[in-house]
Protein backbone atom coordinates (compact mmCIF):
# COMPACT_ATOMS: atom_id res chain seq x y z
CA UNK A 1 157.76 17.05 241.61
CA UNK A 2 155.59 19.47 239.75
CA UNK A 3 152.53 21.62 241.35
CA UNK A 4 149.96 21.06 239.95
CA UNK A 5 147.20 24.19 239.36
CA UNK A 6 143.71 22.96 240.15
CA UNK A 7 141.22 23.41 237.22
CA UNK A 8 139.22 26.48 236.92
CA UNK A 9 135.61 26.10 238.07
CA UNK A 10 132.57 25.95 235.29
CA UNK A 11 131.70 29.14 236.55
CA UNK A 12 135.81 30.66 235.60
CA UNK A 13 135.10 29.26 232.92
CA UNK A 14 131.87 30.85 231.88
CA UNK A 15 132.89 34.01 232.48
CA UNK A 16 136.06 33.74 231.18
CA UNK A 17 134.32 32.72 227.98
CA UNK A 18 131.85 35.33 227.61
CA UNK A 19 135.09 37.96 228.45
CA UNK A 20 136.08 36.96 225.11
CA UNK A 21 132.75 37.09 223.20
CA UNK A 22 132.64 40.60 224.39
CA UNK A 23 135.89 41.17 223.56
CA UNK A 24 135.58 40.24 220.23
CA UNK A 25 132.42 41.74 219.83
CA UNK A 26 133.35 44.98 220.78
CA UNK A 27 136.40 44.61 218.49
CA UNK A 28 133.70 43.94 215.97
CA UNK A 29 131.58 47.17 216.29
CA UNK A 30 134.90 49.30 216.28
CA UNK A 31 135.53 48.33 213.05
CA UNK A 32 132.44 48.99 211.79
CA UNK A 33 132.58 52.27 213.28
CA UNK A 34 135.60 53.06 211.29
CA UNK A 35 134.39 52.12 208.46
CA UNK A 36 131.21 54.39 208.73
CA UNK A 37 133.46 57.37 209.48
CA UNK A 38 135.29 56.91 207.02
CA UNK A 39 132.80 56.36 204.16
CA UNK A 40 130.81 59.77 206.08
CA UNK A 41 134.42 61.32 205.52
CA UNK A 42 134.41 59.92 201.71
CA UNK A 43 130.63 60.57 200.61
CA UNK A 44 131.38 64.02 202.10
CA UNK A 45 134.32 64.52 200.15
CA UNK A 46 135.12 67.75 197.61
CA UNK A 47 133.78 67.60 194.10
CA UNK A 48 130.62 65.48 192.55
CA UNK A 49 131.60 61.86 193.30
CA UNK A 50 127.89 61.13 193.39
CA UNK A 51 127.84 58.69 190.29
CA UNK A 52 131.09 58.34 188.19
CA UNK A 53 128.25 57.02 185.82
CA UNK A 54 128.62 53.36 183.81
CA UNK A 55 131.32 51.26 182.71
CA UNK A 56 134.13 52.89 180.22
CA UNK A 57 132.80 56.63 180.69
CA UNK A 58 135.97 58.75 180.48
CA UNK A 59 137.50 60.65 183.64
CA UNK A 60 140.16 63.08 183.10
CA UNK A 61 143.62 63.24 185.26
CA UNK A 62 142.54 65.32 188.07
CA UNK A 63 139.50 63.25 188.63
CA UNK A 64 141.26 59.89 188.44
CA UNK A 65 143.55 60.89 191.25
CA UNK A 66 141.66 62.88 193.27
CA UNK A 67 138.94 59.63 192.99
CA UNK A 68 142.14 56.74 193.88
CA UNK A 69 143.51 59.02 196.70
CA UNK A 70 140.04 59.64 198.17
CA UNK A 71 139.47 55.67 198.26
CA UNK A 72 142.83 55.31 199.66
CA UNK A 73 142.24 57.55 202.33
CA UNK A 74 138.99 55.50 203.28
CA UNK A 75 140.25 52.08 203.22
CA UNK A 76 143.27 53.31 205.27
CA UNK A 77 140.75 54.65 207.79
CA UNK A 78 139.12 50.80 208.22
CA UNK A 79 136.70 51.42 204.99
CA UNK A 80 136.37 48.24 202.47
CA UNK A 81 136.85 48.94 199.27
CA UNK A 82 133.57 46.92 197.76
CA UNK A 83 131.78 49.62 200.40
CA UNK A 84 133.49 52.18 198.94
CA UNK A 85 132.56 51.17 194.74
CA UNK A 86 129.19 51.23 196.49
CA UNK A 87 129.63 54.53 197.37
CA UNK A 88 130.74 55.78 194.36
CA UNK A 89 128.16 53.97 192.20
CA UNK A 90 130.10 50.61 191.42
CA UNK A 91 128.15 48.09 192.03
CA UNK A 92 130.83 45.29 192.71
CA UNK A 93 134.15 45.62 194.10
CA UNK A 94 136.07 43.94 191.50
CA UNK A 95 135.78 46.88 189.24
CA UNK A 96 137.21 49.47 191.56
CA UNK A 97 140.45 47.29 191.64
CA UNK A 98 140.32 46.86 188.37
CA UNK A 99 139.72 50.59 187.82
CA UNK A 100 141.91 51.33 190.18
CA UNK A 101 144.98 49.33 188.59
CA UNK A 102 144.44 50.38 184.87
CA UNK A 103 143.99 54.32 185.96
CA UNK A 104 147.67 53.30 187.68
CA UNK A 105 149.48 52.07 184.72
């Protein structure tokens, strides 16, 4: 016959639950610390990324890639992209992407 384990007491329990809301919420605040390093890293970047200015103005080569590899580099240091657009004067995120795939191609 099986043993049987005897059921954790409300107090286990309690603690074992708020374990896990700390847990997650200090999962939480490390990825928003990532993110703020790396848009400090980004809005500290070389050149004038201040404002790319308003939709269609022209970037040449160097700027295009230095401005995709620069995002890049955020977002694959826990920055969003929509925070990064924000950064760089876009106002939404869909642009960037959209940006990001026509300067691509």
């Amino acid at each position: 016959m099986a043993r049987r384990t005897p059921k954790p007491s409300g107090e286990a329990v309690r603690t074992a639950a708020r374990i896990k809301e700390l847990e997650r919420e200090i999962l939480r605040k490390d990825k928003a610390l990532a993110e703020t390093a790396a848009l400090l890293v980004l809005k500290k970047s070389p050149g004038d990324l201040g404002n790319l200015g308003g939709r269609g103005r022209y970037h040449g080569r160097e700027t295009r890639e230095m401005i995709l590899a620069l995002i890049e580099e955020a977002v694959t240091a826990g920055a969003r992209r929509s925070c990064c657009s924000d950064l760089m004067g876009r106002p939404t995120s869909w642009r960037v992407t959209n940006v990001e795939r026509s300067w691509r191609s």
